[in-house]
PDB file of N, CA and C in Angstrom:
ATOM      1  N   UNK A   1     -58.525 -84.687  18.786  1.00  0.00           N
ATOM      2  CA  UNK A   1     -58.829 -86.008  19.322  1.00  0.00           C
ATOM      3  C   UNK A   1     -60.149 -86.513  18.747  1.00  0.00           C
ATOM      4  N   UNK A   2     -61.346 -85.787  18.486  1.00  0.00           N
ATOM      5  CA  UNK A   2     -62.428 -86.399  18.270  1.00  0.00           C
ATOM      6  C   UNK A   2     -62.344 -86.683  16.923  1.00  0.00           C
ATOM      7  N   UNK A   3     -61.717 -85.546  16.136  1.00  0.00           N
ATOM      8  CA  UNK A   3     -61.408 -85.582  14.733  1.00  0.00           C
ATOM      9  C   UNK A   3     -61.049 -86.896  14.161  1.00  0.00           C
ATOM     10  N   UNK A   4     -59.529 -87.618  14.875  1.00  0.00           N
ATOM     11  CA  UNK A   4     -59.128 -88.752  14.567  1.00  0.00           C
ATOM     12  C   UNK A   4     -60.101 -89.890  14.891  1.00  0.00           C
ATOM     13  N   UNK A   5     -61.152 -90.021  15.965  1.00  0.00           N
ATOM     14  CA  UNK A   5     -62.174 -90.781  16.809  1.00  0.00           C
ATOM     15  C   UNK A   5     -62.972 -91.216  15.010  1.00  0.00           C
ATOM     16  N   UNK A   6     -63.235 -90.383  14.492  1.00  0.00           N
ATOM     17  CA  UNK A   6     -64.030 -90.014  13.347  1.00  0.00           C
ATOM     18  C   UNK A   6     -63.400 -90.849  12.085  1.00  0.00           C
ATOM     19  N   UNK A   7     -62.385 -90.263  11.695  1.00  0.00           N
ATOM     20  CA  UNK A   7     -61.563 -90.663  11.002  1.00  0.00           C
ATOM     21  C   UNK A   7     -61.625 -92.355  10.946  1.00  0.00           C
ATOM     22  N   UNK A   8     -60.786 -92.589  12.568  1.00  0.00           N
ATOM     23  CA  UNK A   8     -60.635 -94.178  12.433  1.00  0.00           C
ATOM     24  C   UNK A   8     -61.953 -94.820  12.363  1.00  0.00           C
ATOM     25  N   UNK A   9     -63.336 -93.936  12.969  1.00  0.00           N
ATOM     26  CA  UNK A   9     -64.613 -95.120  12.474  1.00  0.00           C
ATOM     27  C   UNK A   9     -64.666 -94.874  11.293  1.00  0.00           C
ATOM     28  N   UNK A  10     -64.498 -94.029  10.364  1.00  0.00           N
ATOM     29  CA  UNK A  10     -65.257 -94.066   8.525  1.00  0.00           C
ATOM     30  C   UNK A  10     -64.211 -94.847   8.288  1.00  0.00           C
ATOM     31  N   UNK A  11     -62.714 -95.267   8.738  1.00  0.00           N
ATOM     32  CA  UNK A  11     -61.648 -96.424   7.794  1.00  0.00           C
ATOM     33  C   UNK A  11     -62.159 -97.545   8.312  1.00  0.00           C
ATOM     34  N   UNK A  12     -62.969 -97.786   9.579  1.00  0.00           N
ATOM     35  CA  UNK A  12     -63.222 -98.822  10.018  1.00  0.00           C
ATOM     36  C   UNK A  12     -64.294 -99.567   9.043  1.00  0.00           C
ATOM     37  N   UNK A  13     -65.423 -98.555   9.318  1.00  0.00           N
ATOM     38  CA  UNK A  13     -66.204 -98.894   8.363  1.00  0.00           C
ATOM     39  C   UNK A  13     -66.768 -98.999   7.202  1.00  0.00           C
ATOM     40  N   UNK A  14     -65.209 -98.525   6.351  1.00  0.00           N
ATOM     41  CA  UNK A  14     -64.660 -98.901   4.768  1.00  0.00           C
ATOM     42  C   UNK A  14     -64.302 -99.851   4.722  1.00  0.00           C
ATOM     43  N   UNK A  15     -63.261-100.102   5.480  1.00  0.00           N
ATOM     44  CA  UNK A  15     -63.053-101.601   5.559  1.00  0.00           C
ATOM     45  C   UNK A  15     -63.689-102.752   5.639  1.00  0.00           C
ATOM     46  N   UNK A  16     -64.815-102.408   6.640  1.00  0.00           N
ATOM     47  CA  UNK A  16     -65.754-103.561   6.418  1.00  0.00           C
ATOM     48  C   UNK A  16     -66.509-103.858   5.371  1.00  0.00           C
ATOM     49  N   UNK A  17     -66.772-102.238   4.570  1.00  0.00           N
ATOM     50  CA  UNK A  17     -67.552-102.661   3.205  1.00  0.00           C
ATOM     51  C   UNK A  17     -66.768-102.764   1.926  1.00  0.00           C
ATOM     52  N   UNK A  18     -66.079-102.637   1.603  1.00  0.00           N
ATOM     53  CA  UNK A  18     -65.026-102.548   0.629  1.00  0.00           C
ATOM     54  C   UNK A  18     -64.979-103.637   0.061  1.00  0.00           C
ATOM     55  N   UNK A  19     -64.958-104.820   1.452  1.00  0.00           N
ATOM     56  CA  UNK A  19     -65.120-106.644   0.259  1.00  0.00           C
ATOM     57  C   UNK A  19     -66.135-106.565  -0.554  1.00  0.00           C
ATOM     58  N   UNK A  20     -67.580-106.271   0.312  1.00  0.00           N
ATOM     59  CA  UNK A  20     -68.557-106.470  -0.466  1.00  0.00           C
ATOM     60  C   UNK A  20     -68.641-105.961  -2.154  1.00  0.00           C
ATOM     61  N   UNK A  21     -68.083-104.540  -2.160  1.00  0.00           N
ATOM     62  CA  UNK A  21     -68.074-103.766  -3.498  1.00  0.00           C
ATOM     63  C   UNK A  21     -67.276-104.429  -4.251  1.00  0.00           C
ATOM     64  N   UNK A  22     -66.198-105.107  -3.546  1.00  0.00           N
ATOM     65  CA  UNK A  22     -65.051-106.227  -4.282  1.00  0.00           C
ATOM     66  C   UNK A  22     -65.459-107.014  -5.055  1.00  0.00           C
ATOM     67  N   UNK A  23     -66.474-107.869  -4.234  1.00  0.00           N
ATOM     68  CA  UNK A  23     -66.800-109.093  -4.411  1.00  0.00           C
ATOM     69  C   UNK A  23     -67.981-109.263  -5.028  1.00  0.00           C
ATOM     70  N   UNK A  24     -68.914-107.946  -5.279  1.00  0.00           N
ATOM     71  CA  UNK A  24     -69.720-107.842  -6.564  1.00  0.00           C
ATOM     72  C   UNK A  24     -69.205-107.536  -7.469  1.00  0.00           C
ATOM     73  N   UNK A  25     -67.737-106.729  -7.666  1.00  0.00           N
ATOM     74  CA  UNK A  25     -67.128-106.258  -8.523  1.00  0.00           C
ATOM     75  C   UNK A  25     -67.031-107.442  -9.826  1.00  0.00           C
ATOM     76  N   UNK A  26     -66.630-108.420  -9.251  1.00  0.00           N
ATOM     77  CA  UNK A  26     -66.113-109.279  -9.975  1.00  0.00           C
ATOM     78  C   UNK A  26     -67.188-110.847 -10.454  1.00  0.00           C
ATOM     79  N   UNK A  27     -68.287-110.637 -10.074  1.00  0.00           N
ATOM     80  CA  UNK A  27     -69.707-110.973  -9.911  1.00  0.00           C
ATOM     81  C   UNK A  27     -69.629-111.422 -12.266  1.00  0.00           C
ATOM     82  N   UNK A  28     -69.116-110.682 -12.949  1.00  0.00           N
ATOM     83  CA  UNK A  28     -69.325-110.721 -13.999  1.00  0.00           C
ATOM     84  C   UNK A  28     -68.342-111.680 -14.708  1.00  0.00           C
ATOM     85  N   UNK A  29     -67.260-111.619 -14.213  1.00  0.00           N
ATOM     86  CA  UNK A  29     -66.197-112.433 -14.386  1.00  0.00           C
ATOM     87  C   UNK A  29     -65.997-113.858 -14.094  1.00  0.00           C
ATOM     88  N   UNK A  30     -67.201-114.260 -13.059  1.00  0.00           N
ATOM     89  CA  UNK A  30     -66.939-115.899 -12.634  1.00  0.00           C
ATOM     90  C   UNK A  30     -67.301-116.630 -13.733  1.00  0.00           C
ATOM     91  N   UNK A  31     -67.517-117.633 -13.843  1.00  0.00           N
ATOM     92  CA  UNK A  31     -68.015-118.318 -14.876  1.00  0.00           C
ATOM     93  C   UNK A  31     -69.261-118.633 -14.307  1.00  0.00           C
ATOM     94  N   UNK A  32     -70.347-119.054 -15.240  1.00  0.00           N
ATOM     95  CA  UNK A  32     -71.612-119.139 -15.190  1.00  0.00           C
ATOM     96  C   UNK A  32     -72.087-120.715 -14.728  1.00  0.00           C
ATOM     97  N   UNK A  33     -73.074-120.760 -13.756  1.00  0.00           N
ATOM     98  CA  UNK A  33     -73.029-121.895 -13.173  1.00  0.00           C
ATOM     99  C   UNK A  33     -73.939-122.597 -14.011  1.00  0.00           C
ATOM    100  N   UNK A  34     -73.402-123.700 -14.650  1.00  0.00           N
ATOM    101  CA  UNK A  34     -74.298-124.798 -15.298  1.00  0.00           C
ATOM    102  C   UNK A  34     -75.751-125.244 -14.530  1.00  0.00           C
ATOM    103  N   UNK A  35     -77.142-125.217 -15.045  1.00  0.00           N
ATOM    104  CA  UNK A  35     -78.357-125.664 -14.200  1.00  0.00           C
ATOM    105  C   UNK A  35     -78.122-127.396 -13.958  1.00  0.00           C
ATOM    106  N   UNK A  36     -78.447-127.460 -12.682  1.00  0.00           N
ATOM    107  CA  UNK A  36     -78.464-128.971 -12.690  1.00  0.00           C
ATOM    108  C   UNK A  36     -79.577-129.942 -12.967  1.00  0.00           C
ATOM    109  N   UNK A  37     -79.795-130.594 -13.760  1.00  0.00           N
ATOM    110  CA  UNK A  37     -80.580-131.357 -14.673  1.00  0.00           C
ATOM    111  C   UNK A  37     -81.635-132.478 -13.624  1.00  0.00           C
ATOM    112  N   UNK A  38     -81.096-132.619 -12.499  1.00  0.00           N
ATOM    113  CA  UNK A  38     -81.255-133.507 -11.464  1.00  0.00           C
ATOM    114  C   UNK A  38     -81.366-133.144 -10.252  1.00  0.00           C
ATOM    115  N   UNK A  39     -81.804-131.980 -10.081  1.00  0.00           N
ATOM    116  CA  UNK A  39     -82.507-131.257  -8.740  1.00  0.00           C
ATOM    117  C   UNK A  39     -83.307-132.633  -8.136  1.00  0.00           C
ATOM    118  N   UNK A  40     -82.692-132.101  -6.745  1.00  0.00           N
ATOM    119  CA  UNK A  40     -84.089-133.272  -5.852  1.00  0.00           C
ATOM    120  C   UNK A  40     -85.163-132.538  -5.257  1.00  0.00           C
ATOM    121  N   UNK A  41     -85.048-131.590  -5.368  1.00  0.00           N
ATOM    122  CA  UNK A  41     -86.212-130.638  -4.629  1.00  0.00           C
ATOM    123  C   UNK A  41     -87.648-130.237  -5.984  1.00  0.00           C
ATOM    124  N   UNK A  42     -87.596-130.732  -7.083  1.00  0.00           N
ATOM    125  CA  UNK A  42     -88.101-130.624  -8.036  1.00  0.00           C
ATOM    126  C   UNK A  42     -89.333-131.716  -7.660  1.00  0.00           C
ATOM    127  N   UNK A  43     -90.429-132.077  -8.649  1.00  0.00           N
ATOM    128  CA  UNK A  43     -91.903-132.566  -8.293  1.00  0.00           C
ATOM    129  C   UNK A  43     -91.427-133.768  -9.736  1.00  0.00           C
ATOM    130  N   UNK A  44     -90.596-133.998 -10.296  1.00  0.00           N
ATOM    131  CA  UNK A  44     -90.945-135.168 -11.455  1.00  0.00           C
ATOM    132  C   UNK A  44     -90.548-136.026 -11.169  1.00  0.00           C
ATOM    133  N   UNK A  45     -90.500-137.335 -11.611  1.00  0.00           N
ATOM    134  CA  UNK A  45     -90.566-138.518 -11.760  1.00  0.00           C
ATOM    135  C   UNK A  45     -88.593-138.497 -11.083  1.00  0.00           C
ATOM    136  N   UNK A  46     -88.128-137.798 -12.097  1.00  0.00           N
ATOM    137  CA  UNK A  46     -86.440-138.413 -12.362  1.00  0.00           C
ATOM    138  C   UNK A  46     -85.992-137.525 -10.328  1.00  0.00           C
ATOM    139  N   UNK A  47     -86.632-136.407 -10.436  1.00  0.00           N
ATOM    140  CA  UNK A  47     -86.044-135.850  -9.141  1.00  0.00           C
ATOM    141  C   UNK A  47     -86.558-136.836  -7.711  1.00  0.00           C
ATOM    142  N   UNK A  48     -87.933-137.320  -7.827  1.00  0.00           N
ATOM    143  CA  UNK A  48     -88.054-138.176  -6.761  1.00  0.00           C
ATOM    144  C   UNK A  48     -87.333-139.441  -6.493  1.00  0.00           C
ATOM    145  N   UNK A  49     -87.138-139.998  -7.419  1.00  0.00           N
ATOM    146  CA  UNK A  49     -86.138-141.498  -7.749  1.00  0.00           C
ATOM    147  C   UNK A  49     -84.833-141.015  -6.977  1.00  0.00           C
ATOM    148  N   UNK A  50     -84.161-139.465  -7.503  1.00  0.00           N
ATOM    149  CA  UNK A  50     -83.126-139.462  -7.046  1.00  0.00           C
ATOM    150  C   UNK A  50     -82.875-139.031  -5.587  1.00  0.00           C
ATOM    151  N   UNK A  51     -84.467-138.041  -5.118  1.00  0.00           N
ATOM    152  CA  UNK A  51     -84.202-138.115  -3.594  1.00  0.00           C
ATOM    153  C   UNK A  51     -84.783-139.401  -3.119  1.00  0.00           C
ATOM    154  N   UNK A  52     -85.190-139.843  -3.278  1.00  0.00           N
ATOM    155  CA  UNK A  52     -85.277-141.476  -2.928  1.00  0.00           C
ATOM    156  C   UNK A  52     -83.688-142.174  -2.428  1.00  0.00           C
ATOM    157  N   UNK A  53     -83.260-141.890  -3.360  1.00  0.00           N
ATOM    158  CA  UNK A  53     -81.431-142.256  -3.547  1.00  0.00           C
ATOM    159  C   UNK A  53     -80.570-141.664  -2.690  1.00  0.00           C
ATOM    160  N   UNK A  54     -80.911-140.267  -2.434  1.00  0.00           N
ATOM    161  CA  UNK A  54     -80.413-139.756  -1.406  1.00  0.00           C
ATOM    162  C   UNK A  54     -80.450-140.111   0.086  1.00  0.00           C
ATOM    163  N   UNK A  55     -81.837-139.784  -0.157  1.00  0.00           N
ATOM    164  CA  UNK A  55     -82.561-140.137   1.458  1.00  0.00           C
ATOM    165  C   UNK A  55     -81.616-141.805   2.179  1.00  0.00           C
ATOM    166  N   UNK A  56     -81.899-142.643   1.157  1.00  0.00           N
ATOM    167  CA  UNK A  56     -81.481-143.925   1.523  1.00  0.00           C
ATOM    168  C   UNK A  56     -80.202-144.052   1.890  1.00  0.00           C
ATOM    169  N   UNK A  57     -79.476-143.404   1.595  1.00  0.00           N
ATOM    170  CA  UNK A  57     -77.741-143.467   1.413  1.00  0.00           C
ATOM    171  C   UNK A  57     -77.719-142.825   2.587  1.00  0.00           C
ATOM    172  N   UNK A  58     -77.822-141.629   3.171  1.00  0.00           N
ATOM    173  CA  UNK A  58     -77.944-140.385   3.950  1.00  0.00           C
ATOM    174  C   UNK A  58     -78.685-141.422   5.562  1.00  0.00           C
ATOM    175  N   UNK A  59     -79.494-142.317   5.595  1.00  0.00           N
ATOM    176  CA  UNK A  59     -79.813-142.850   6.243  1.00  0.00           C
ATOM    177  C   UNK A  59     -78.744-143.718   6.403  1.00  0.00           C
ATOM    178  N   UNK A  60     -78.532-144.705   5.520  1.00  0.00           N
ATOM    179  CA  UNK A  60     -77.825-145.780   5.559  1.00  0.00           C
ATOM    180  C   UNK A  60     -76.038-145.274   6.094  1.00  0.00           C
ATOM    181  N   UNK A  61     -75.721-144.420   5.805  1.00  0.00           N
ATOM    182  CA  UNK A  61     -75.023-143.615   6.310  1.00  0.00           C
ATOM    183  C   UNK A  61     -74.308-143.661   7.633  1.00  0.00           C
ATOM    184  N   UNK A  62     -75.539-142.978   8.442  1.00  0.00           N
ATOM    185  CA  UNK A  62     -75.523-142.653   9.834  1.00  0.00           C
ATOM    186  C   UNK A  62     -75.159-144.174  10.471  1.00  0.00           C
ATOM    187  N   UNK A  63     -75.339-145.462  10.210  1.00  0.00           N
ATOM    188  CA  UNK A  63     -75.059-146.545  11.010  1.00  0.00           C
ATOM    189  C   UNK A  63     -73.782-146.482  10.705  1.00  0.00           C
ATOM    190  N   UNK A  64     -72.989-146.880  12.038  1.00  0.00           N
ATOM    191  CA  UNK A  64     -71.260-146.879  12.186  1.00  0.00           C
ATOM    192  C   UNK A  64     -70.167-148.182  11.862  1.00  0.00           C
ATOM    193  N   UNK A  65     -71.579-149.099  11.507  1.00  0.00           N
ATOM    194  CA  UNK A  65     -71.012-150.495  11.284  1.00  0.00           C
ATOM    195  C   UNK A  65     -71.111-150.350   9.471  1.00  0.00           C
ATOM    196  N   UNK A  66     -71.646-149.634   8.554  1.00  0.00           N
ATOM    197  CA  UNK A  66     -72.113-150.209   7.774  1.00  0.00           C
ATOM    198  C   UNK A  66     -70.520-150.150   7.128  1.00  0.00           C
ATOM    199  N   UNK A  67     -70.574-150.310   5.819  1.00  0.00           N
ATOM    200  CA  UNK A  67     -69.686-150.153   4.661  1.00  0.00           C
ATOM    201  C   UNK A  67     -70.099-149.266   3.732  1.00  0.00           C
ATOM    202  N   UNK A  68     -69.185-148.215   3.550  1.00  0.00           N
ATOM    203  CA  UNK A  68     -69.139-146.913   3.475  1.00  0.00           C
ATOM    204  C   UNK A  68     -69.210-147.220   1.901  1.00  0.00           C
ATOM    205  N   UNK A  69     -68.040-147.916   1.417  1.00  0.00           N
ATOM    206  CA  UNK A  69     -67.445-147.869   0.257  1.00  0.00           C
ATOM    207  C   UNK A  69     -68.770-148.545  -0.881  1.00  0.00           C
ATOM    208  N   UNK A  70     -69.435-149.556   0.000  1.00  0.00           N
ATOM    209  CA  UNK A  70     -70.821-150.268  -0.633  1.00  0.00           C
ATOM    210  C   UNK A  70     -71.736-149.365  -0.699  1.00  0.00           C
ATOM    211  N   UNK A  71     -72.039-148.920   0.279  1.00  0.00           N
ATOM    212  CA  UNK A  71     -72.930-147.645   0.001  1.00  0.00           C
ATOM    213  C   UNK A  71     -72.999-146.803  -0.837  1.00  0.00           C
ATOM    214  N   UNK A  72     -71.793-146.260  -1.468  1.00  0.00           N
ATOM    215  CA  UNK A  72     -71.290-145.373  -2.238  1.00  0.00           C
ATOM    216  C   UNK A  72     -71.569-145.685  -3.186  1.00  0.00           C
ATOM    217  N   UNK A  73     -71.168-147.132  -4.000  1.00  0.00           N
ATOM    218  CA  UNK A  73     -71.435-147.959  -4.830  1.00  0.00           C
ATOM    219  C   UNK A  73     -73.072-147.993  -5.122  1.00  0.00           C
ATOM    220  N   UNK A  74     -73.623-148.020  -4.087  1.00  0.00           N
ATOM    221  CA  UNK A  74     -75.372-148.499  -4.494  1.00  0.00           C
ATOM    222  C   UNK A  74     -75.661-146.684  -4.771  1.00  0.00           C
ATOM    223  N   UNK A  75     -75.431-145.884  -4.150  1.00  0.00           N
ATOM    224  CA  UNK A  75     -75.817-145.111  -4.231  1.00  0.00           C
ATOM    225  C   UNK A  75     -75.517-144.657  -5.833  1.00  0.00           C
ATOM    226  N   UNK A  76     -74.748-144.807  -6.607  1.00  0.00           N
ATOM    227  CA  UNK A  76     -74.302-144.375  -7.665  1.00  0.00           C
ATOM    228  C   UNK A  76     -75.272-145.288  -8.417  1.00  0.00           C
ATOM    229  N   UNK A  77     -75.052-146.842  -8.250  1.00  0.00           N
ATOM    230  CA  UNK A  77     -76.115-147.597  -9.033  1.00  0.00           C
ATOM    231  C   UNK A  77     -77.580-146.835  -9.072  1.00  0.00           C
ATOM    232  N   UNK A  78     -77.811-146.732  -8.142  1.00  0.00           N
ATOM    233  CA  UNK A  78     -79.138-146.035  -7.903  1.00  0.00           C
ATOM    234  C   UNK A  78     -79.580-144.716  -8.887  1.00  0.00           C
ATOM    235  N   UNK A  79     -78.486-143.808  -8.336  1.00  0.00           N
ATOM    236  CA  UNK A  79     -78.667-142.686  -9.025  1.00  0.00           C
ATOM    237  C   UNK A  79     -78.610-142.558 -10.861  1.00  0.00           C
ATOM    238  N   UNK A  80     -77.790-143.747 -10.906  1.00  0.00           N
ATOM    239  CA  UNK A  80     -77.640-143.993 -12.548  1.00  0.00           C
ATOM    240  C   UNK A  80     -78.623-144.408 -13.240  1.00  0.00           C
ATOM    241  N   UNK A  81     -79.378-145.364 -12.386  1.00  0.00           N
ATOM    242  CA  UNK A  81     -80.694-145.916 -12.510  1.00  0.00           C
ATOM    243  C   UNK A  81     -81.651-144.685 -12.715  1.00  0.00           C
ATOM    244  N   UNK A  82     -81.641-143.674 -12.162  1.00  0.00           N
ATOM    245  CA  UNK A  82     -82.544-142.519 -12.586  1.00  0.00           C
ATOM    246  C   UNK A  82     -82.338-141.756 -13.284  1.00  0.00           C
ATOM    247  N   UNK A  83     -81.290-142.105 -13.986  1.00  0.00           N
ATOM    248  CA  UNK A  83     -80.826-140.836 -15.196  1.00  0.00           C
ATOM    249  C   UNK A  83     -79.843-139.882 -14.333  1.00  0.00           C
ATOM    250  N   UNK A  84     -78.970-139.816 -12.874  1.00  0.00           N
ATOM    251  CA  UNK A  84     -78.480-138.629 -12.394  1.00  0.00           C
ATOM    252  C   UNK A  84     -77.693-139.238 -11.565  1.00  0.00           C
ATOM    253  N   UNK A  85     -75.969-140.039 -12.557  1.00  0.00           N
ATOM    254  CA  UNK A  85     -74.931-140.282 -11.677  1.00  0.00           C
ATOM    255  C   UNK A  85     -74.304-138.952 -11.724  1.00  0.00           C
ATOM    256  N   UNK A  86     -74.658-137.858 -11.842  1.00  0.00           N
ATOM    257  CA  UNK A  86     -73.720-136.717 -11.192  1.00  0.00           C
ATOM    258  C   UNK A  86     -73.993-135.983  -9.609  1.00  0.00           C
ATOM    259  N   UNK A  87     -75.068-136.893  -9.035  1.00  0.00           N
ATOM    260  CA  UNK A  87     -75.755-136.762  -7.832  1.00  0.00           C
ATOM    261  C   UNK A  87     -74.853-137.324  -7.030  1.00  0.00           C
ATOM    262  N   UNK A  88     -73.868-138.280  -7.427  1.00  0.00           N
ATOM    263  CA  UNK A  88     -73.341-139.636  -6.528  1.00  0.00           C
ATOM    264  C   UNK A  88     -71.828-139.050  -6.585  1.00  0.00           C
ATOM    265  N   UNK A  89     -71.527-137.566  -6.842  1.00  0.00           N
ATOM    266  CA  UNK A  89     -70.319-137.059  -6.655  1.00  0.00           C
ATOM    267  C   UNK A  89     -70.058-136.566  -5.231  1.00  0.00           C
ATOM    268  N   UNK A  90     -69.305-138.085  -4.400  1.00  0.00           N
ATOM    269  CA  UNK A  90     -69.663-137.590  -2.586  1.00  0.00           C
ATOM    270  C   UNK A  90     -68.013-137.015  -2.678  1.00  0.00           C
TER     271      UNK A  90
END
């Protein structure tokens, strides 16, 4: 009885780790994530313009009357305006 007690916790707790070893396993195989050129968390000129762009949209947003689809629109103008319509992929 205790034997099996044993047993089923080490399958238990193979099981739980087994994804992880999985899922680094294959860590080499994904494809490599392109850097994004247009970080907003960055200190230059082009990243503030575009959290500027954010912020505004993200605000403008939250009101329930506005127009979604206009927004979307400025927001892309905006972001294009700073060099970073791949920001405006909502």
């Amino acid at each position: 009885m205790k034997m099996n007690v044993l047993v089923a916790a080490a399958l238990m707790f193979g099981g739980m780790i087994a994804p992880s070893f999985a899922y680094d396993g294959v860590a080499g195989l994904r494809s490599q994530v392109t850097k994004v050129s247009c970080d907003t968390r960055n200190e230059d000129e082009q990243a503030v313009c575009a959290a500027k762009c954010e912020d505004n949209y993200v605000r403008n947003k939250q009101n329930n009357m506005a127009d979604h689809s206009a927004l979307a629109s400025d927001r892309l103008a905006c972001d294009t305006k700073c060099g970073c319509p791949e920001n405006s992929k909502l």
